[in-house]
Protein backbone atom coordinates (compact mmCIF):
# COMPACT_ATOMS: atom_id res chain seq x y z
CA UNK A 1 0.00 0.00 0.00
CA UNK A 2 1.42 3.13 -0.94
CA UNK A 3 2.03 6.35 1.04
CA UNK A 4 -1.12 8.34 -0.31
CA UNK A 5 -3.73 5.39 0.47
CA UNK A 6 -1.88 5.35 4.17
CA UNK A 7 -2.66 8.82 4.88
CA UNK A 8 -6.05 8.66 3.40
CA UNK A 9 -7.11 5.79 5.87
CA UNK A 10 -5.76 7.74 8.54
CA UNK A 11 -7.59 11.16 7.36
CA UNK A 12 -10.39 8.94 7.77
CA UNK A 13 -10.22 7.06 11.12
CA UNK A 14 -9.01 10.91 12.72
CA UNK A 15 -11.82 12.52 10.87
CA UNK A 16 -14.42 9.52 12.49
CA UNK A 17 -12.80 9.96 16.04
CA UNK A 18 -12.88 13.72 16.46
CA UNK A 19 -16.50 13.93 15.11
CA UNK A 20 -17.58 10.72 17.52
CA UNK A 21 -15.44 12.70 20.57
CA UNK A 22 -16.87 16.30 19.33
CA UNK A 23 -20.39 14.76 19.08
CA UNK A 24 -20.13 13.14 22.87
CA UNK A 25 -18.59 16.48 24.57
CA UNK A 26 -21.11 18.94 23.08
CA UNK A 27 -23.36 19.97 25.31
CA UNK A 28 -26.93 19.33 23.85
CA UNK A 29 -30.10 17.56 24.69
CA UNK A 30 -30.44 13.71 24.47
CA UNK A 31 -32.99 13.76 21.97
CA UNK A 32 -30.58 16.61 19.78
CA UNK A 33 -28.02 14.13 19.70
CA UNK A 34 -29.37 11.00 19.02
CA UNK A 35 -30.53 13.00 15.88
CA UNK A 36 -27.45 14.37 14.73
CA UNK A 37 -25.85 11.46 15.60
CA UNK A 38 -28.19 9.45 13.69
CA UNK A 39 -28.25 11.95 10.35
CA UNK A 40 -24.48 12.07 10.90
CA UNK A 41 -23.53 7.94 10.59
CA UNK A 42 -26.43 8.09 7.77
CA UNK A 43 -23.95 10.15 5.96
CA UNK A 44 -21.07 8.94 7.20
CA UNK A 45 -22.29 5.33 6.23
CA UNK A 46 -22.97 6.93 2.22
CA UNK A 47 -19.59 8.29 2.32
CA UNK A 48 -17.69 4.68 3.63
CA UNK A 49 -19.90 3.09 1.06
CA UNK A 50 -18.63 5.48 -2.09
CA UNK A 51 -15.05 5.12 -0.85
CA UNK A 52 -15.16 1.50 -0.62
CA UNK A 53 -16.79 1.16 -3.83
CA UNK A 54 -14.35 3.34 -5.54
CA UNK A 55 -11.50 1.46 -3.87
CA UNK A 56 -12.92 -1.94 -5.54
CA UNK A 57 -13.73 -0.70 -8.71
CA UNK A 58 -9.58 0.42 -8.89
CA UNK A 59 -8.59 -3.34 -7.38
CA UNK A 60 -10.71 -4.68 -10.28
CA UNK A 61 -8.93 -2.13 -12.93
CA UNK A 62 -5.55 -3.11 -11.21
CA UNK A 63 -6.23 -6.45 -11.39
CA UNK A 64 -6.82 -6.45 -14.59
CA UNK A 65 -3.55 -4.40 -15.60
CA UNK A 66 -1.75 -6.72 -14.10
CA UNK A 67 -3.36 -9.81 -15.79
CA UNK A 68 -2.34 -7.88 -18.95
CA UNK A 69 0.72 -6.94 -18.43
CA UNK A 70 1.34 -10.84 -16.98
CA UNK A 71 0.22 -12.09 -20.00
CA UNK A 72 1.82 -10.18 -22.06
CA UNK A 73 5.11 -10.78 -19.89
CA UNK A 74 4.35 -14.47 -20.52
CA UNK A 75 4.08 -14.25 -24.33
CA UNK A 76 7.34 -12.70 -24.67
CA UNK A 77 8.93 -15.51 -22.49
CA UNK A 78 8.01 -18.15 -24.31
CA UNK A 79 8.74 -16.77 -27.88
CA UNK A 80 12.31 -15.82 -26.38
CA UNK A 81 12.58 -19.51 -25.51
CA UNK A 82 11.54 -21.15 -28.62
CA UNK A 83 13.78 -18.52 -30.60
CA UNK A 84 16.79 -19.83 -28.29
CA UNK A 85 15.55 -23.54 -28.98
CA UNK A 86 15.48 -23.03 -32.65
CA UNK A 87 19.17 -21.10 -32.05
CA UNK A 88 20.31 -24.18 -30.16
CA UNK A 89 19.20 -26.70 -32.52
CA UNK A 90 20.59 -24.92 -35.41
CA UNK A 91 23.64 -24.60 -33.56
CA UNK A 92 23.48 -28.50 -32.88
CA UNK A 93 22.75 -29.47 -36.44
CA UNK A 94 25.99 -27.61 -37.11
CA UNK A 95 28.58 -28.64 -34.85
CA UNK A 96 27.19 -32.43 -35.80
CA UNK A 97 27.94 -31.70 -39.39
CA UNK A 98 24.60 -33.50 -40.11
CA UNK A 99 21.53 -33.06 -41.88
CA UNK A 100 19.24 -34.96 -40.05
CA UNK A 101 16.95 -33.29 -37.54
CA UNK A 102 17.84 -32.67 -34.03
CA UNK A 103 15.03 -32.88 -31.60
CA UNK A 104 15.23 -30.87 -28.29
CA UNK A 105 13.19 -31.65 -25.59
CA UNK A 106 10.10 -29.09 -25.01
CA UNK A 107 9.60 -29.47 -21.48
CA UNK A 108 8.70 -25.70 -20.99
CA UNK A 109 5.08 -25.78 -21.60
């Protein structure tokens, strides 16, 4: 987790506690704060809810980069490979001074 999402969760969890410890000291009437607290975690509840949906919906996009990227990664690998095979074998062929086919082993995929 990176520096910016770190400070962001803890903008959060100070901005919760001082509003819970601002709520509790202020001097109103029972029935004044269990409304305001009430409308308060109704919005505070929406706001947890569009921040946690945002934060999936750029896991899923991440996700997904990566899966690209991995594939892609993957792709290049294995063409690398079979252009070193087909080096090798060549090679082979010519050090053997023969004609007939040289087989290496594909154990790779």
């Amino acid at each position: 987790m990176n520096s910016s999402h770190r400070f962001f969760e803890g903008l959060c969890v100070g901005g919760l506690l001082g509003f819970l410890f601002g709520i509790l000291w202020a001097p109103k009437s029972g029935a004044e704060l269990r409304k305001q607290i009430s409308n308060s975690s109704d919005e505070l509840y929406k706001q947890a809810s569009s921040t946690l949906s945002d934060l999936k919906d750029r896991t899923d996009q991440a996700l997904q980069d990566f899966q690209h990227k991995s594939d892609a990664v993957l792709k290049q690998a294995q063409t690398h490979v079979q252009e070193t095979r087909d080096q090798l074998t060549a090679k082979l062929q010519d050090l053997t001074g023969s004609t007939a086919k040289v087989s290496v082993h594909d154990d790779i995929n």
